[in-house]
C-alpha atoms as a PDB file:
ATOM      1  CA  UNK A   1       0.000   0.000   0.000  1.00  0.00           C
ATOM      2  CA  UNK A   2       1.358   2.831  -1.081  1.00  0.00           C
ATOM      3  CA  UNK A   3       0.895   6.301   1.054  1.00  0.00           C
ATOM      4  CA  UNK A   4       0.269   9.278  -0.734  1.00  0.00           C
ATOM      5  CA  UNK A   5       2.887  12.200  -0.673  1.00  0.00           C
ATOM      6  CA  UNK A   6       2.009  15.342   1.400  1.00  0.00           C
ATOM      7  CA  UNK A   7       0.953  17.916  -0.612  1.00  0.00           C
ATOM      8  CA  UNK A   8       3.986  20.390  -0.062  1.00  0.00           C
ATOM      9  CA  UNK A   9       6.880  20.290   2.197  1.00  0.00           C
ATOM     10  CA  UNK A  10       5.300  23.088   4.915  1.00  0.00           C
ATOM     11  CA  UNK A  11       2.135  20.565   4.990  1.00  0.00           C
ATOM     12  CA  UNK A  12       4.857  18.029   6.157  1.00  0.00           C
ATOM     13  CA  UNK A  13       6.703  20.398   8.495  1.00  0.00           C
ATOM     14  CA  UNK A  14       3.249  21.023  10.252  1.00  0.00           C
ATOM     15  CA  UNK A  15       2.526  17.662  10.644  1.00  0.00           C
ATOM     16  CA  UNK A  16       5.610  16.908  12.002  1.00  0.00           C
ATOM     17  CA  UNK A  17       5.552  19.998  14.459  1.00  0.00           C
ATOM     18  CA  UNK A  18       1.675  18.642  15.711  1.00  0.00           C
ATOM     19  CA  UNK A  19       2.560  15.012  16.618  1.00  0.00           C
ATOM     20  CA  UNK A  20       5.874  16.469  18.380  1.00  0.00           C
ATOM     21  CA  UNK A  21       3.284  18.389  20.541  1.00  0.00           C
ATOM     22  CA  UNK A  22       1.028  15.958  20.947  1.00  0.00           C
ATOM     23  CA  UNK A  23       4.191  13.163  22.202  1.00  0.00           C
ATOM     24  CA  UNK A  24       5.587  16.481  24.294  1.00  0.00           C
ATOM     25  CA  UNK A  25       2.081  16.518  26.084  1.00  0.00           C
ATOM     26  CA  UNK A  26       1.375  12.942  26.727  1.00  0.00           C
ATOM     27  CA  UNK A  27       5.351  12.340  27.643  1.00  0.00           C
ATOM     28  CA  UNK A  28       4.322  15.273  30.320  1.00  0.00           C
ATOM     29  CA  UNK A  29       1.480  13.898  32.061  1.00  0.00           C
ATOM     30  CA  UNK A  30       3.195  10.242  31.430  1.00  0.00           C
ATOM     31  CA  UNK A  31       6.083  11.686  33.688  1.00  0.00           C
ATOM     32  CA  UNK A  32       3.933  13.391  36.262  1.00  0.00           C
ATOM     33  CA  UNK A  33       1.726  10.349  37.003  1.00  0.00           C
ATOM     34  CA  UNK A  34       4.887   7.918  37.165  1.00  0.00           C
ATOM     35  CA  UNK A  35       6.778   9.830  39.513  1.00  0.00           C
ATOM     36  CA  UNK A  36       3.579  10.624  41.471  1.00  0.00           C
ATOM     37  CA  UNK A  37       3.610  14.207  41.288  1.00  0.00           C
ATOM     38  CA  UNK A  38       0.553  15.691  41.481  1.00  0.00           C
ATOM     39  CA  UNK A  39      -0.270  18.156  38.806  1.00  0.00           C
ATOM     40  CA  UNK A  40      -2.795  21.653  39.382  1.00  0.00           C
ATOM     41  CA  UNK A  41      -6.181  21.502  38.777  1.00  0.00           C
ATOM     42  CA  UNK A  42      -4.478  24.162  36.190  1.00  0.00           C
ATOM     43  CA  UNK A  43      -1.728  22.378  34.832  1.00  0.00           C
ATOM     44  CA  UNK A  44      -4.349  18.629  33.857  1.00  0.00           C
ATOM     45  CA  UNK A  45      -6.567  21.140  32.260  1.00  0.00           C
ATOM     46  CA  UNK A  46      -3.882  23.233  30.547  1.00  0.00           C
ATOM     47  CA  UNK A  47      -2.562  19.596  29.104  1.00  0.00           C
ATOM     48  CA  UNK A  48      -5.902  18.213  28.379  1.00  0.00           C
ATOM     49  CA  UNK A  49      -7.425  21.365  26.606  1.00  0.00           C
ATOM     50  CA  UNK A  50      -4.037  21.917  24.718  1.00  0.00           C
ATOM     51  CA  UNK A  51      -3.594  18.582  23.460  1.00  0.00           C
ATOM     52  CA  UNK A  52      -7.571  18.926  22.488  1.00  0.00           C
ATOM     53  CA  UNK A  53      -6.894  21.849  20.144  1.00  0.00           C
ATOM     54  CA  UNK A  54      -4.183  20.531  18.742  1.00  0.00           C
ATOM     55  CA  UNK A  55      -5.861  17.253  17.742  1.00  0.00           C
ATOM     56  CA  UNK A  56      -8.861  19.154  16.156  1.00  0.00           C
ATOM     57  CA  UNK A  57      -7.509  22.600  14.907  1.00  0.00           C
ATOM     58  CA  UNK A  58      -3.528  21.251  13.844  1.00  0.00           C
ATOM     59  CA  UNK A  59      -2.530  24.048  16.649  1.00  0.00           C
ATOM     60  CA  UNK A  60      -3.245  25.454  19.648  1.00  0.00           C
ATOM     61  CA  UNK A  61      -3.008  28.607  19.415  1.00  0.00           C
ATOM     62  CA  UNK A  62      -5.358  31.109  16.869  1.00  0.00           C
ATOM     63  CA  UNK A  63      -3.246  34.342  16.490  1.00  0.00           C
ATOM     64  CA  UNK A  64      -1.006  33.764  14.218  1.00  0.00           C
ATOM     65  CA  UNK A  65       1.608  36.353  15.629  1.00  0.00           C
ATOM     66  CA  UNK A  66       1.881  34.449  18.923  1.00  0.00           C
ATOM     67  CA  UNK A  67       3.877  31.135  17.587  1.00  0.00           C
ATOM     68  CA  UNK A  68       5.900  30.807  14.215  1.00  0.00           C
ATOM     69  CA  UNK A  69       4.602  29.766  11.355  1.00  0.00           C
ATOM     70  CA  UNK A  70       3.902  25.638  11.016  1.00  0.00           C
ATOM     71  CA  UNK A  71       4.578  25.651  14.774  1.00  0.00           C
ATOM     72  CA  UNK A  72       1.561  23.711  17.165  1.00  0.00           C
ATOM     73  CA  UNK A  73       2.454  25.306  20.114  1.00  0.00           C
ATOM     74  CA  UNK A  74       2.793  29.087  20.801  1.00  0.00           C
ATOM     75  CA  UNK A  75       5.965  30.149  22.551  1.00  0.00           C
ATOM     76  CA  UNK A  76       3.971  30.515  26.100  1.00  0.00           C
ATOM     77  CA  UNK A  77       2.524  27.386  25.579  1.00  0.00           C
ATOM     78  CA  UNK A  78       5.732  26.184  25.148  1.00  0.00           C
ATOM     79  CA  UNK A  79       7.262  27.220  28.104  1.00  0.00           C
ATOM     80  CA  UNK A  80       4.821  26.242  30.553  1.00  0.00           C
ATOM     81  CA  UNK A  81       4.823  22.649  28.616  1.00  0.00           C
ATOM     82  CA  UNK A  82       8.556  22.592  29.469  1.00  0.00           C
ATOM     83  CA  UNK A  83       7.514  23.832  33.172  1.00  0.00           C
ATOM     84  CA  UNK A  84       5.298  21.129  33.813  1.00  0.00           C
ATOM     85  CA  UNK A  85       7.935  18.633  32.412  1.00  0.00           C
ATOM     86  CA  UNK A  86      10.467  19.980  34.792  1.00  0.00           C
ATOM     87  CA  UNK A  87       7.774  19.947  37.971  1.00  0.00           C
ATOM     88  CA  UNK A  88       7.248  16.210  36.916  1.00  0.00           C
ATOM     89  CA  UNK A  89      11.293  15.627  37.122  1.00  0.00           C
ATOM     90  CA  UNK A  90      11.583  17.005  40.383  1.00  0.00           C
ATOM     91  CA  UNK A  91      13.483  19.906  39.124  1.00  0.00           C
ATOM     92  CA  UNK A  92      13.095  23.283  41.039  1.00  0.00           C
ATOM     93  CA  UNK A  93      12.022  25.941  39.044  1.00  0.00           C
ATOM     94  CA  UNK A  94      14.099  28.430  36.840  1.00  0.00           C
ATOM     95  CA  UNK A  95      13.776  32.273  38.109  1.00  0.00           C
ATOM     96  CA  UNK A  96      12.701  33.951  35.154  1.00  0.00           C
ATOM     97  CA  UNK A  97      14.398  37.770  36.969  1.00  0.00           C
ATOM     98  CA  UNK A  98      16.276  38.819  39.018  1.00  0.00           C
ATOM     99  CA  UNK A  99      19.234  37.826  41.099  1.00  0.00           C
ATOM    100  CA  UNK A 100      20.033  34.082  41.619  1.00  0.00           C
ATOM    101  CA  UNK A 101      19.330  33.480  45.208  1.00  0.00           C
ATOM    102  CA  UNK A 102      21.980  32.652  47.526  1.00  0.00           C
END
């Protein structure tokens, strides 16, 4: 069976960039549950809602200027993704200003 070629090579890029956000999502929650952390009423909803809009809409996000072009995930999305990730590893979390503590 043969598949059939995407139709251009952005239609393959964003394809590519929504089932990386759909893995980065379920490898978060995956991580959370198996190390027992508990996630915020916030943070389940921000995953499930996210990975929702994705699955229907190709991205989560509907302004255009708030995530490049092709992208799933806008750049805020991104970084509280990579937030929740780092709360599931145990990992304290980065100060985004200001001084490092001492």
């Amino acid at each position: 069976m043969q598949r059939k070629p995407p139709a251009s090579p952005f239609e393959a890029q964003r394809k590519a960039a929504q089932r990386a956000a759909l893995n980065a999502l379920r490898r978060a929650r995956r991580s959370a549950d198996k190390a027992g952390v508990s996630l915020s009423e916030w943070e389940g909803e921000f995953l499930d809602s996210v990975s929702e809009r994705v699955k229907t809409h190709g991205r989560a996000f509907g302004d255009p200027e708030k995530g490049a072009p092709g992208q799933a995930l806008s750049s805020m999305q991104g970084r509280k993704l990579k937030e929740i990730a780092a709360k599931a590893k145990g990992e304290e979390p980065k100060r985004r200003w200001g001084k490092k503590r001492d």
